[in-house]
Protein backbone atom coordinates (compact mmCIF):
# COMPACT_ATOMS: atom_id res chain seq x y z
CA UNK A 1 -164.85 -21.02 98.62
CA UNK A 2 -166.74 -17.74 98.26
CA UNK A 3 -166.17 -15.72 95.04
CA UNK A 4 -165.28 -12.89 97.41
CA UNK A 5 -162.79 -15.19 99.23
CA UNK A 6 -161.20 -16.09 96.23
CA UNK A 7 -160.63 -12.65 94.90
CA UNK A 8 -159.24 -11.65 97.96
CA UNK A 9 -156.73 -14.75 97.91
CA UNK A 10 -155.82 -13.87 94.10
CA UNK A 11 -155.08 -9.88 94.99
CA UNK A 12 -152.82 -11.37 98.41
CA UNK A 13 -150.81 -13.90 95.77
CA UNK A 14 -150.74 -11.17 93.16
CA UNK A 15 -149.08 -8.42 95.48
CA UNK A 16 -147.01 -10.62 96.75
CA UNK A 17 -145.24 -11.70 94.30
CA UNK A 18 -144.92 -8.43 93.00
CA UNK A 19 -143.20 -7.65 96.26
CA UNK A 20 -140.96 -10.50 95.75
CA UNK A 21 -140.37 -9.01 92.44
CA UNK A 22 -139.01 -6.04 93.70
CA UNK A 23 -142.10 -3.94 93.25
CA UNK A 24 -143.10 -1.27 95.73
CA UNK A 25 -146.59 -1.01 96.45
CA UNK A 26 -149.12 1.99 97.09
CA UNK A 27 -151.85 1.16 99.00
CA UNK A 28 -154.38 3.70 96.90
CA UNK A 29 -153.24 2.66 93.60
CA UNK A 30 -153.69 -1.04 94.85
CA UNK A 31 -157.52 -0.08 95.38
CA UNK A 32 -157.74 1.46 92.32
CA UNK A 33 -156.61 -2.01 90.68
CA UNK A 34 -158.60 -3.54 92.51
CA UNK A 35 -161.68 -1.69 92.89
CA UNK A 36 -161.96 -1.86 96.56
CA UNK A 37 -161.35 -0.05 99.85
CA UNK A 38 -157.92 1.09 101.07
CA UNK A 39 -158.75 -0.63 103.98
CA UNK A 40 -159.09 -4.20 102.64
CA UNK A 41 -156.21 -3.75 100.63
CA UNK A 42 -154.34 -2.90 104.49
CA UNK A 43 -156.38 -6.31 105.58
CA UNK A 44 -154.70 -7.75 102.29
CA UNK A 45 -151.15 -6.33 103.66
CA UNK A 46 -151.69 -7.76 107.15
CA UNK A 47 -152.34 -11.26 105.62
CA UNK A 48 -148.98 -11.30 103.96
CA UNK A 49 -147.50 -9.52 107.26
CA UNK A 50 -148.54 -12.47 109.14
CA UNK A 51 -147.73 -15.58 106.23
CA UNK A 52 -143.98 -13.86 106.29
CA UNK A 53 -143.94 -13.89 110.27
CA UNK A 54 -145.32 -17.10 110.48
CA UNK A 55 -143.22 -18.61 107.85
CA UNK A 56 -140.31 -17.07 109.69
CA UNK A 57 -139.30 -16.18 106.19
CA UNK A 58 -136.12 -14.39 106.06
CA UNK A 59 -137.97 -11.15 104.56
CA UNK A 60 -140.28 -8.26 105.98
CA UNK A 61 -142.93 -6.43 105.00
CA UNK A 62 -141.89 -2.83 105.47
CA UNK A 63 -143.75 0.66 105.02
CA UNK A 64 -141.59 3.32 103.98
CA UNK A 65 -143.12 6.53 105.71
CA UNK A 66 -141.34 8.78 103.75
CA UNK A 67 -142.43 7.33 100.03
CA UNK A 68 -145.68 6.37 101.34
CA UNK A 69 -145.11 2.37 99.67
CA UNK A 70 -144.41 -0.71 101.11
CA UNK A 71 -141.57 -3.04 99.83
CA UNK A 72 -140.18 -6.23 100.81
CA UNK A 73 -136.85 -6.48 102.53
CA UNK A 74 -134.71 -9.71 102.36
CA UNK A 75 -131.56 -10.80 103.50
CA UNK A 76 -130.64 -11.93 100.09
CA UNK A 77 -132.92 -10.52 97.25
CA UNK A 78 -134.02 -12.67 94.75
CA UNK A 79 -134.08 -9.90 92.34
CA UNK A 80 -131.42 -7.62 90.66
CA UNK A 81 -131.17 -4.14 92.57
CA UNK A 82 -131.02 -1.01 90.32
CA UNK A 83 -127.34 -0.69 90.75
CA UNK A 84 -126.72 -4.28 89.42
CA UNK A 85 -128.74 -4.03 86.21
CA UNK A 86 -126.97 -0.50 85.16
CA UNK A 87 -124.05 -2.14 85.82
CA UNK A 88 -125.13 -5.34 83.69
CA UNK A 89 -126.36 -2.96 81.01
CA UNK A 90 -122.97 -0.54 80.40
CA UNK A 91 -120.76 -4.18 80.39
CA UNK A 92 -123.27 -5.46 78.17
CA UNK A 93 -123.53 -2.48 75.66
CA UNK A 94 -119.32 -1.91 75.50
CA UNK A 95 -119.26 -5.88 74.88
CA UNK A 96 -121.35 -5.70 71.61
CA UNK A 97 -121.69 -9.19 71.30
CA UNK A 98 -124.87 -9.24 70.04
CA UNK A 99 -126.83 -7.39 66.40
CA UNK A 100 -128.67 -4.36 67.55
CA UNK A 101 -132.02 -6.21 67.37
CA UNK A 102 -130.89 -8.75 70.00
CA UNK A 103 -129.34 -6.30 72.51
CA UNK A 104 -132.12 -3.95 72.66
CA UNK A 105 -134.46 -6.54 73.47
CA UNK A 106 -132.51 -8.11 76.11
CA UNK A 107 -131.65 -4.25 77.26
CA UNK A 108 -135.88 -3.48 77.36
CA UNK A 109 -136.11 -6.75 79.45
CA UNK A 110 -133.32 -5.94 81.88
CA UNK A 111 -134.20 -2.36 82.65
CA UNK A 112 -138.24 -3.43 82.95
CA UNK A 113 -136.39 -5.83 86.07
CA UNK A 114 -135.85 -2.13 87.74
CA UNK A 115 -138.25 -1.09 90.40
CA UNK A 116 -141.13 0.71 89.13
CA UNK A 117 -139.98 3.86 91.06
CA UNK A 118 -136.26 3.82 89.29
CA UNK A 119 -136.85 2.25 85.97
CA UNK A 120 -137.60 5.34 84.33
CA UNK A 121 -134.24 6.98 85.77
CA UNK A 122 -132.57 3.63 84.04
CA UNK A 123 -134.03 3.49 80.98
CA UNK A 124 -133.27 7.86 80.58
CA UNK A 125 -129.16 6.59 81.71
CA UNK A 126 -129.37 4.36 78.87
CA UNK A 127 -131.69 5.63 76.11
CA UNK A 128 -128.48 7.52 74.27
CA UNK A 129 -125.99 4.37 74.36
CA UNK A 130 -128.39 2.32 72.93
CA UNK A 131 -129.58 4.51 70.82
CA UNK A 132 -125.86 4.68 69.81
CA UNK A 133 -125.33 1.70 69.33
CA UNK A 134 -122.90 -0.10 66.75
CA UNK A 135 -123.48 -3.52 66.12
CA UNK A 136 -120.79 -5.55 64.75
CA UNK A 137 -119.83 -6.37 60.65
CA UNK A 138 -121.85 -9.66 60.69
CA UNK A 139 -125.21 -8.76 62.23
CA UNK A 140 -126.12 -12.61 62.43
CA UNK A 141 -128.13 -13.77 64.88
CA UNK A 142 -126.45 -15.68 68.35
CA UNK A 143 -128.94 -16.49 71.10
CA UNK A 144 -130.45 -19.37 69.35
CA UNK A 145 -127.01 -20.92 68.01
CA UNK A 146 -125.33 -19.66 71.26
CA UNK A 147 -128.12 -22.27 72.91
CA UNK A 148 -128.46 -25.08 70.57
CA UNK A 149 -124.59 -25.38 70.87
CA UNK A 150 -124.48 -25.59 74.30
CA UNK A 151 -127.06 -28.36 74.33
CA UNK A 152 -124.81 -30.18 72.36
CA UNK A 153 -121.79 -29.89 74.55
CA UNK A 154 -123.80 -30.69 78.04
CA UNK A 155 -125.47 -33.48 75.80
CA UNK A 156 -121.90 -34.74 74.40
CA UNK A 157 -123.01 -34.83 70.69
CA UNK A 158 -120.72 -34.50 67.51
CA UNK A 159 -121.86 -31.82 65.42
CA UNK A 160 -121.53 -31.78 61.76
CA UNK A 161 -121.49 -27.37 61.13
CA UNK A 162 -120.63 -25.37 57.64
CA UNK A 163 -117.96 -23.21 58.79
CA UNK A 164 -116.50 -20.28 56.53
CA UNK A 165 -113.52 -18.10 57.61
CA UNK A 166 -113.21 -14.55 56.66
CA UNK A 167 -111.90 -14.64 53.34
CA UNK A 168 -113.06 -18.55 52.34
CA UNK A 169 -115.69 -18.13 49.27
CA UNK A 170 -117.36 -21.08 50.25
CA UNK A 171 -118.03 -23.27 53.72
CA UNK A 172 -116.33 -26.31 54.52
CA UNK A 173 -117.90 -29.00 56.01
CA UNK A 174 -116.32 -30.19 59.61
CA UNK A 175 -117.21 -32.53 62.24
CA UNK A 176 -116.49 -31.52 65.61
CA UNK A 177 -117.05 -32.39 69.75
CA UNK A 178 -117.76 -29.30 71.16
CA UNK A 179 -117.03 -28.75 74.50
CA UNK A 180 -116.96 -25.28 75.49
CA UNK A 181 -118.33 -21.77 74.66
CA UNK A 182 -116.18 -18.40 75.24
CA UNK A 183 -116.47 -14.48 74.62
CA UNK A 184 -113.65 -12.61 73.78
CA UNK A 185 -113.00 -9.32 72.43
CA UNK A 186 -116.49 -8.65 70.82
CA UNK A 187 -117.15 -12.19 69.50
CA UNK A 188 -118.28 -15.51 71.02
CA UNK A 189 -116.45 -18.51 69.94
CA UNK A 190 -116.89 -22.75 69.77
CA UNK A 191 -114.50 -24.71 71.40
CA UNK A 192 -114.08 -28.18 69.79
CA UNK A 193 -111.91 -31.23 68.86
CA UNK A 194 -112.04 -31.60 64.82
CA UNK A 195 -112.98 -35.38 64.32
CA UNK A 196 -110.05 -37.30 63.00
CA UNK A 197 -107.20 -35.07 64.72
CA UNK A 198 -105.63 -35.71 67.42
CA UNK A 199 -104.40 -32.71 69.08
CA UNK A 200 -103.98 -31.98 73.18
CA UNK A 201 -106.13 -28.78 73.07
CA UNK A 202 -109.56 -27.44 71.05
CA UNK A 203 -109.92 -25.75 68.04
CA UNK A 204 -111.54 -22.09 68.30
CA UNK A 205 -114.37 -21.65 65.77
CA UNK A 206 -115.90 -18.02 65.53
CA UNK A 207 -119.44 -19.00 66.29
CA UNK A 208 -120.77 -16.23 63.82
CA UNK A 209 -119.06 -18.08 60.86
CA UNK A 210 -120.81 -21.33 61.29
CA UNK A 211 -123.77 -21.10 58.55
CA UNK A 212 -125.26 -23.98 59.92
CA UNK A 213 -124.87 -26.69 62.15
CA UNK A 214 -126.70 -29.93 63.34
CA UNK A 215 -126.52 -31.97 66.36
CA UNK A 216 -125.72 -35.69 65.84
CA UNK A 217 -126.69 -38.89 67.23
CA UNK A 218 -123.16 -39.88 68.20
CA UNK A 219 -122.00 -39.14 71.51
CA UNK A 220 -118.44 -38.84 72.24
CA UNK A 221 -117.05 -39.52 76.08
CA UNK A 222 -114.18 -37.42 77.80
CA UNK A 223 -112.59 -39.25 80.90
CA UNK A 224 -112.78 -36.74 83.80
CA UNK A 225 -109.83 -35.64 84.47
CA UNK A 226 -109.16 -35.00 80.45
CA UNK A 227 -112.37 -33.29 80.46
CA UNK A 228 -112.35 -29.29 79.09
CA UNK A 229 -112.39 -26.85 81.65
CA UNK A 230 -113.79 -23.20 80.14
CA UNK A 231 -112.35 -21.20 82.71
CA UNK A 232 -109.06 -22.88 82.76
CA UNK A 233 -108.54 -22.53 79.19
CA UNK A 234 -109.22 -18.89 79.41
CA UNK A 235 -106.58 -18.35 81.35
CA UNK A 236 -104.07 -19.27 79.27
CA UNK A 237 -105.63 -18.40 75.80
CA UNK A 238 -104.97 -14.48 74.55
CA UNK A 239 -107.01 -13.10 71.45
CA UNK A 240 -108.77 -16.94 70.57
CA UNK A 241 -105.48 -18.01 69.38
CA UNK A 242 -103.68 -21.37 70.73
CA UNK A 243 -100.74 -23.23 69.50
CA UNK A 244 -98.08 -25.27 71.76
CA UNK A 245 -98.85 -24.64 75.73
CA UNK A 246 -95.91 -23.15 77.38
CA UNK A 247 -94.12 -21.41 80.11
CA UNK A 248 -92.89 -17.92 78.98
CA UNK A 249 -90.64 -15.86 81.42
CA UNK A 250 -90.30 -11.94 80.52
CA UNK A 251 -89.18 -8.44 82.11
CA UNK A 252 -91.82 -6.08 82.78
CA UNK A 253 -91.35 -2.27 82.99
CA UNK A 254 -94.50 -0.62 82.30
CA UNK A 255 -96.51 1.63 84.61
CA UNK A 256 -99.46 -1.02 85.61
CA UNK A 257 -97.73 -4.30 86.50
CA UNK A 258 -101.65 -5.18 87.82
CA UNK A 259 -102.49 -5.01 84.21
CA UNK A 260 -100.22 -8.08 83.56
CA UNK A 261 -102.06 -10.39 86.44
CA UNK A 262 -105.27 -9.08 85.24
CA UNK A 263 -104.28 -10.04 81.46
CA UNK A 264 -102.56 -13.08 82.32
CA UNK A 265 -103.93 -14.76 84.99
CA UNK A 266 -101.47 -17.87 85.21
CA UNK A 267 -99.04 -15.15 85.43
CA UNK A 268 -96.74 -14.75 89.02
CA UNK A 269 -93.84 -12.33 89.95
CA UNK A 270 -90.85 -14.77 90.12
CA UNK A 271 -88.07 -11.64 90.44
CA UNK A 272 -88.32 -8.16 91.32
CA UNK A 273 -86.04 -5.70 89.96
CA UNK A 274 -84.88 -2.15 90.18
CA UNK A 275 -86.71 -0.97 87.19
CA UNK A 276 -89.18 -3.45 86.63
CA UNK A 277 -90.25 -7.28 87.56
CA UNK A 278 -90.25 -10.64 86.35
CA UNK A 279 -92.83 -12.36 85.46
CA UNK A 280 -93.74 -16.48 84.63
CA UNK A 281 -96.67 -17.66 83.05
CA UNK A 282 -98.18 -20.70 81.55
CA UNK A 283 -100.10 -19.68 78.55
CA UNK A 284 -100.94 -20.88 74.70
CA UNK A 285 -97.95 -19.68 71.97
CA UNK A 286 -99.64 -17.86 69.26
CA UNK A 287 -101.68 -15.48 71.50
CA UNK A 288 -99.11 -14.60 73.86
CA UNK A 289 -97.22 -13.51 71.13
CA UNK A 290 -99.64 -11.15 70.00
CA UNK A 291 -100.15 -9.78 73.47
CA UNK A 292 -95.98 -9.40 74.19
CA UNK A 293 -95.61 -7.58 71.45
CA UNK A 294 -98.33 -5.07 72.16
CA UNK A 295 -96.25 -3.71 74.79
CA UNK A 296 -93.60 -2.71 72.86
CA UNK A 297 -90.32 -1.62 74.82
CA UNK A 298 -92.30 -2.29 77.75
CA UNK A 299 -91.40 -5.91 77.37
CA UNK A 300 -88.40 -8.07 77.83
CA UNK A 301 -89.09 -11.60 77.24
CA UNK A 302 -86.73 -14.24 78.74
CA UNK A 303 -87.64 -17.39 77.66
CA UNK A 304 -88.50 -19.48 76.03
CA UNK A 305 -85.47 -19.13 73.07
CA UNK A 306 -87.81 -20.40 70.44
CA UNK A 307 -90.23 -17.53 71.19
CA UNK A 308 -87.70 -14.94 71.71
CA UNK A 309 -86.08 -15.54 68.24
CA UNK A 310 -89.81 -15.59 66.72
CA UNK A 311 -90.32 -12.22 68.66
CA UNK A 312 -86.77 -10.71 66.86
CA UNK A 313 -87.90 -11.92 63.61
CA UNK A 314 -91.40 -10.37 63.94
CA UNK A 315 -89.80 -7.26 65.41
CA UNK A 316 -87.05 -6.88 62.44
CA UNK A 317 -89.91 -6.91 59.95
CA UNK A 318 -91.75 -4.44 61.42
CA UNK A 319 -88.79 -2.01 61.80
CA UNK A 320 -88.02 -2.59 57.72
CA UNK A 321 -91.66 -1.47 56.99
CA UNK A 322 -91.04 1.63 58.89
CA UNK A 323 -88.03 2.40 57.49
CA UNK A 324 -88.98 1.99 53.71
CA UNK A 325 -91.80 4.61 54.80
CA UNK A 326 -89.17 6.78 56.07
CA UNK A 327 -87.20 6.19 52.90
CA UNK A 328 -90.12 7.09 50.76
């Protein structure tokens, strides 16, 4: 092959996949690039005209008259439109799930996905949110323990991890199987059985308190149907906190009974009422107490009794502490 051939087939590979990239392409600033004539780039343009049309690829090469570039079309596009990173980017920055160092660099490589055209116009949307940034109290690092961990749990290996809570001066050693990684409310978060417990759901480890872990040698097997289910759990799991699985029944009266089905997705209208409705759903103790009473007089709960006299007790106490600051 000709030198000349095979600079021609490297500028036809290399605008292509540009084009498949989302890129738009000008046909003088190709020639520029390139050094050559407009009209070998259009030769250039023809050639991948007739590989897509001969291909019967579902795409087309398209000139747009008015912007004077062409662009691919597909019926599916293999790249992320403008609209989808922005939106990526704002759920992304309100999450703050990562130290400022990590966001902005995946933020720089998202908005650099934008078509040339438009990535300026993304990057001015965003340049004040991340320049405002707040990253959270612990400013570790998470993408590389966020991925070593979830080799682990595809591989199946017990971990031995140093793991210190808030206010522990020191880390205590545990050995876990992980099997599942979640974000919640700002933080992401281990799922694993402690070795040498036995208990019918996971322990929730706050992935930026592990100091240190280290994958094992020792695999651990889960028959199928016992196996962990991530998106299942989440259902039934408020604020990363478990206990005893069970079916709570309460009254609702607030103004967004949607906001219940969106918070508690096991959850079901079982009654409806003249000022309110009733709802059932399956869900993990300690959390849904939390939730319940976060919406104050809002809520009525049913059943079960256990929970209702924990909610009283909880409820009592609270109304003392006001009233010794109304006393004082």
């Amino acid at each position: 092959m000709s030198q000349e051939r095979q600079n021609q087939v490297g500028r036809i590979l290399s605008m292509y996949d540009r084009l498949k990239n989302g890129e738009s392409l000008v046909k003088r600033e190709e020639a520029d690039r390139y050094k050559i004539s407009e009209k070998s780039i259009q030769r250039d343009l023809e050639n991948i005209r007739d590989y897509i049309g001969n291909e019967k690829r579902n795409e087309k090469l398209h000139y747009n008259r008015e912007k004077k570039v062409y662009v691919l079309k597909m019926g599916q596009p293999s790249w992320l439109e403008n609209e989808e990173i922005f939106a990526v980017l704002k759920v992304l920055i309100e999450s703050r799930a990562f130290p400022k160092h990590e966001m902005d660099s995946i933020i720089e490589k998202l908005m650099n996905l934008a078509h040339k055209e438009d990535s300026a116009v993304i990057k001015q949307m965003m340049s004040n949110e991340k320049h405002l940034y707040v990253e959270l109290n612990h400013k570790k690092d998470l993408l590389n323990t966020l991925w070593q961990l979830s080799l682990a749990i595809q591989s199946k290996k017990i971990i031995n991890m140093h793991y210190k809570r808030e206010f522990d001066e020191l880390a205590s050693e545990r050995k876990v199987k992980p099997v599942g990684i979640i974000f919640s409310e700002y933080y992401f978060y281990l799922t694993a059985y402690p070795i040498g417990k036995e208990f019918d759901y996971p322990t929730i480890y706050r992935i930026d308190r592990i100091e240190q872990f280290d994958q094992t040698f020792i695999s651990f097997k889960v028959p199928y149907h016992e196996r962990f289910q991530e998106g299942e759990f989440r259902k039934r799991v408020q604020f990363m906190y478990t206990g005893e699985l069970i079916n709570v029944k309460f009254k609702f009266t607030g103004p967004s009974p949607q906001a219940v089905l969106d918070r508690l997705p096991t959850a079901k209208v079982v009654e409806k009422l003249g000022d309110g409705l009733v709802f059932e759903a399956e869900v993990f103790g300690k959390g849904i107490k939390m939730w319940l009473l976060s919406q104050g007089e809002y809520i009525e709960v049913i059943s079960p009794k256990e929970l209702v006299i924990t909610l009283q007790n909880s409820i009592n106490k609270m109304a003392i502490n006001y009233q010794n600051l109304i006393i004082e």
